[in-house]
C-alpha atoms as a PDB file:
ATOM      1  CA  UNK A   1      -6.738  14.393  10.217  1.00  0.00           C
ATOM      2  CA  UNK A   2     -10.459  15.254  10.660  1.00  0.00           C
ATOM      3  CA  UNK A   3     -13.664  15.370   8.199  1.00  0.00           C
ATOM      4  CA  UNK A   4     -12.988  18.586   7.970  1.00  0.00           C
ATOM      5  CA  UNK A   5      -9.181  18.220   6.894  1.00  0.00           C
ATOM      6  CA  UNK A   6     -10.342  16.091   4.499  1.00  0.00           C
ATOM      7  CA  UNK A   7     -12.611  18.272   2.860  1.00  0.00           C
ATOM      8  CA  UNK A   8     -10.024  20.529   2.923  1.00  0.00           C
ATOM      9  CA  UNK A   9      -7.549  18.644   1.080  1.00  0.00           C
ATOM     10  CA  UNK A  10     -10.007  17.292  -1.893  1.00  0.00           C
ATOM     11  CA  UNK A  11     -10.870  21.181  -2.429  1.00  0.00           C
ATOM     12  CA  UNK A  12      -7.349  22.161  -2.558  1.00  0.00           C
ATOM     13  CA  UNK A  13      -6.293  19.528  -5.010  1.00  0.00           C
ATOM     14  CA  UNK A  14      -9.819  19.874  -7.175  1.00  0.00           C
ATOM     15  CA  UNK A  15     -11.570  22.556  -8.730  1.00  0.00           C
ATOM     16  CA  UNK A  16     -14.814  21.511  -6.005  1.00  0.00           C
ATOM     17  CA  UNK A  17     -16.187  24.092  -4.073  1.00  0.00           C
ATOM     18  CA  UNK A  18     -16.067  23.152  -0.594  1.00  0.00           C
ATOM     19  CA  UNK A  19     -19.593  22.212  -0.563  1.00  0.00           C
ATOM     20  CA  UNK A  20     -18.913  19.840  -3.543  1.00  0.00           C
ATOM     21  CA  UNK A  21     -15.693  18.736  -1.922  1.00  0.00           C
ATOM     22  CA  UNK A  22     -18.171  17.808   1.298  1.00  0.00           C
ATOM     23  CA  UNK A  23     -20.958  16.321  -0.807  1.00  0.00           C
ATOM     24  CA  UNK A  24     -18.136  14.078  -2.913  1.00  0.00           C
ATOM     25  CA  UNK A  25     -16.422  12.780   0.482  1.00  0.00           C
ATOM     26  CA  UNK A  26     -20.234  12.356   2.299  1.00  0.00           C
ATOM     27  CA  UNK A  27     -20.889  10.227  -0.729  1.00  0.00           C
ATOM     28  CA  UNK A  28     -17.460   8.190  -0.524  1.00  0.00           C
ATOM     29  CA  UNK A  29     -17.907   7.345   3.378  1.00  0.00           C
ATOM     30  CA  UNK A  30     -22.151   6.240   2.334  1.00  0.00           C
ATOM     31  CA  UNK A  31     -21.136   3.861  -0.525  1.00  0.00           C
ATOM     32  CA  UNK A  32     -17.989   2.259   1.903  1.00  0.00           C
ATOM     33  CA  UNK A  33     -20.669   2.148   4.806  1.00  0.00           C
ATOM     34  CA  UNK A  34     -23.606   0.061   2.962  1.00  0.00           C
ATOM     35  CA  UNK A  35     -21.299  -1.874   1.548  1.00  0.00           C
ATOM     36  CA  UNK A  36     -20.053  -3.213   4.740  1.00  0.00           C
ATOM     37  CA  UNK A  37     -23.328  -2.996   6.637  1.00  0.00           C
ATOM     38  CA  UNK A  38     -24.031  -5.553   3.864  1.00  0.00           C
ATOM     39  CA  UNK A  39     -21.322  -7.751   4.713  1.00  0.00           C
ATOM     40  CA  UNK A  40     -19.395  -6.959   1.937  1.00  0.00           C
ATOM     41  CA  UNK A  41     -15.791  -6.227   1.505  1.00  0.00           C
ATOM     42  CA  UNK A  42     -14.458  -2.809   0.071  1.00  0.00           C
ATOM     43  CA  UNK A  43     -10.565  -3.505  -1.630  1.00  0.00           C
ATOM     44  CA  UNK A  44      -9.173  -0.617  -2.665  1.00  0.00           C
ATOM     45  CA  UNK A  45      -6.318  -0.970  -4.850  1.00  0.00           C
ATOM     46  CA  UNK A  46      -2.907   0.293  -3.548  1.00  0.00           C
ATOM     47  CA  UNK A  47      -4.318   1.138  -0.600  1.00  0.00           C
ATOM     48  CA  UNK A  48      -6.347  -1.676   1.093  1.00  0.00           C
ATOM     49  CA  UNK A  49      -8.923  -4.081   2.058  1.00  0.00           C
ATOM     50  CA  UNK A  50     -12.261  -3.497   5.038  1.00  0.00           C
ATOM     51  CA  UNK A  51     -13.269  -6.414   5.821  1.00  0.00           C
ATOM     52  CA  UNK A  52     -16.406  -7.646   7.803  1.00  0.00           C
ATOM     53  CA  UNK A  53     -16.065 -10.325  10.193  1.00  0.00           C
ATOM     54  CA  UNK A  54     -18.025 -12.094  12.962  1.00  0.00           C
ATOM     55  CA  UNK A  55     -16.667 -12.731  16.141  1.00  0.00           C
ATOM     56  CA  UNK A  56     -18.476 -15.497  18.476  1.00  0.00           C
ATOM     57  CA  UNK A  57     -20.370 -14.783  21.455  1.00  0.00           C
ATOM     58  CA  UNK A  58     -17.412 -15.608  24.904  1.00  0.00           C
ATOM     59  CA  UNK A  59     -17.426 -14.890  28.387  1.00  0.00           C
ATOM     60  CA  UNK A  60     -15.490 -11.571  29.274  1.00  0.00           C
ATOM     61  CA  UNK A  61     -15.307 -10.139  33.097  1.00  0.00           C
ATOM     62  CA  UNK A  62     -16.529  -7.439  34.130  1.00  0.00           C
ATOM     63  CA  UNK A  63     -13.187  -5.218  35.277  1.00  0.00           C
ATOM     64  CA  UNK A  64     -14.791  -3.005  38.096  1.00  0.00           C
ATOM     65  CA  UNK A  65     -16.467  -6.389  39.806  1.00  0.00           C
ATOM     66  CA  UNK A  66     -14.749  -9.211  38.411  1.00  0.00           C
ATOM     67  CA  UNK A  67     -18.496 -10.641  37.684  1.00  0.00           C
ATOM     68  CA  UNK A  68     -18.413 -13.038  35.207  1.00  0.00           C
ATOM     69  CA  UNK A  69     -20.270 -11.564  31.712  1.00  0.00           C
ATOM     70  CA  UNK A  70     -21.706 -12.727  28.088  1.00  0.00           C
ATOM     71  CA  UNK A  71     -19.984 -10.680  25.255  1.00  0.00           C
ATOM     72  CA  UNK A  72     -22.377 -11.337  22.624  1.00  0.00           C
ATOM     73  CA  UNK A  73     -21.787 -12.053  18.989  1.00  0.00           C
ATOM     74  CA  UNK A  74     -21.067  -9.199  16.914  1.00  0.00           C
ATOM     75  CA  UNK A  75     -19.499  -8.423  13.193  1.00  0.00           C
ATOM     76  CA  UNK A  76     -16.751  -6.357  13.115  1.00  0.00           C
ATOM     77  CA  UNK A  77     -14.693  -4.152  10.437  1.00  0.00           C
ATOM     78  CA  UNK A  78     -10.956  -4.869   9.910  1.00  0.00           C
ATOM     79  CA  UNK A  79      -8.552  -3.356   7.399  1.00  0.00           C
ATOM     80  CA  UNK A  80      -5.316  -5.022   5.645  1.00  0.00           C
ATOM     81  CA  UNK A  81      -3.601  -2.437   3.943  1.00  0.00           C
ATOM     82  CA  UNK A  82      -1.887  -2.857   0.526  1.00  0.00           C
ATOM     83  CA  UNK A  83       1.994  -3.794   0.260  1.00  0.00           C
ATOM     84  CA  UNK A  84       1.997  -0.479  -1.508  1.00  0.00           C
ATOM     85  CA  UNK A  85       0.904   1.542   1.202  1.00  0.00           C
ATOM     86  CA  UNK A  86       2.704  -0.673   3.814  1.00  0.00           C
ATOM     87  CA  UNK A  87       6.064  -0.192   1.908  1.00  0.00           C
ATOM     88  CA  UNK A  88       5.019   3.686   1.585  1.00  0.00           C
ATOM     89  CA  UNK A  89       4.965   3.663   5.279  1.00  0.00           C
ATOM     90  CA  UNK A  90       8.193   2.594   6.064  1.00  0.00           C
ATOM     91  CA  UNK A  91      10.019   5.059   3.484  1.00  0.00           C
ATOM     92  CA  UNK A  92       8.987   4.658  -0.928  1.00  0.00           C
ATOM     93  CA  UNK A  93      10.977   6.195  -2.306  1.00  0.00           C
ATOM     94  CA  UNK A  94       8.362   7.208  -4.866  1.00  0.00           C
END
C-alpha cells in the first residue's frame, strides 16, 4: 500500500476531500517523525509501539573486498506490534 493508497482509503471512509485526506495523513507521518527524531517512543494502542534505539559503533567487512570497516554508531527505529494486531494477523475472528 502506497501514500497514495492511503490517502485513498482515509477519503473513502471520511467525508475529507482528498486534499484534506493528504493534509490529515502529512500531518500524522510529521507528529510520528519529530517524535522519534526526538528520541521518543510513539505506542499506539491496539496497534503498536516505534521505538528508538542506539546501536554501538562494530567492525563490519566490506563484501566486494573483504576490507575490514567501522560501522559507526547510529539510532535506529523498531516497531513491536500490539497482541491485538498480532492475533489479527494470524486470523481474529473479530
Amino acid at each position: 500500500m502506497t501514500k497514495a493508497d492511503l490517502v485513498e482509503v482515509i477519503q473513502d471512509n471520511t467525508d475529507l476531500t482528498k486534499a484534506d485526506a493528504l493534509d490529515a495523513l502529512e500531518g500524522l507521518l510529521e507528529i510520528i517523525k519529530t517524535t522519534l527524531e526526538a528520541g521518543e517512543d510513539l505506542k499506539i494502542t491496539h496497534f503498536g509501539k516505534f521505538e528508538v534505539r542506539q546501536k554501538n559503533a562494530r567492525v563490519g567487512r566490506n563484501p566486494i573486498t573483504g576490507e575490514a570497516i567501522t560501522i559507526e554508531e547510529r539510532q535506529i527505529v523498531t516497531f513491536r506490534p500490539a497482541a491485538l494486531l498480532k492475533k489479527c494477523l494470524n486470523g481474529c475472528a473479530d
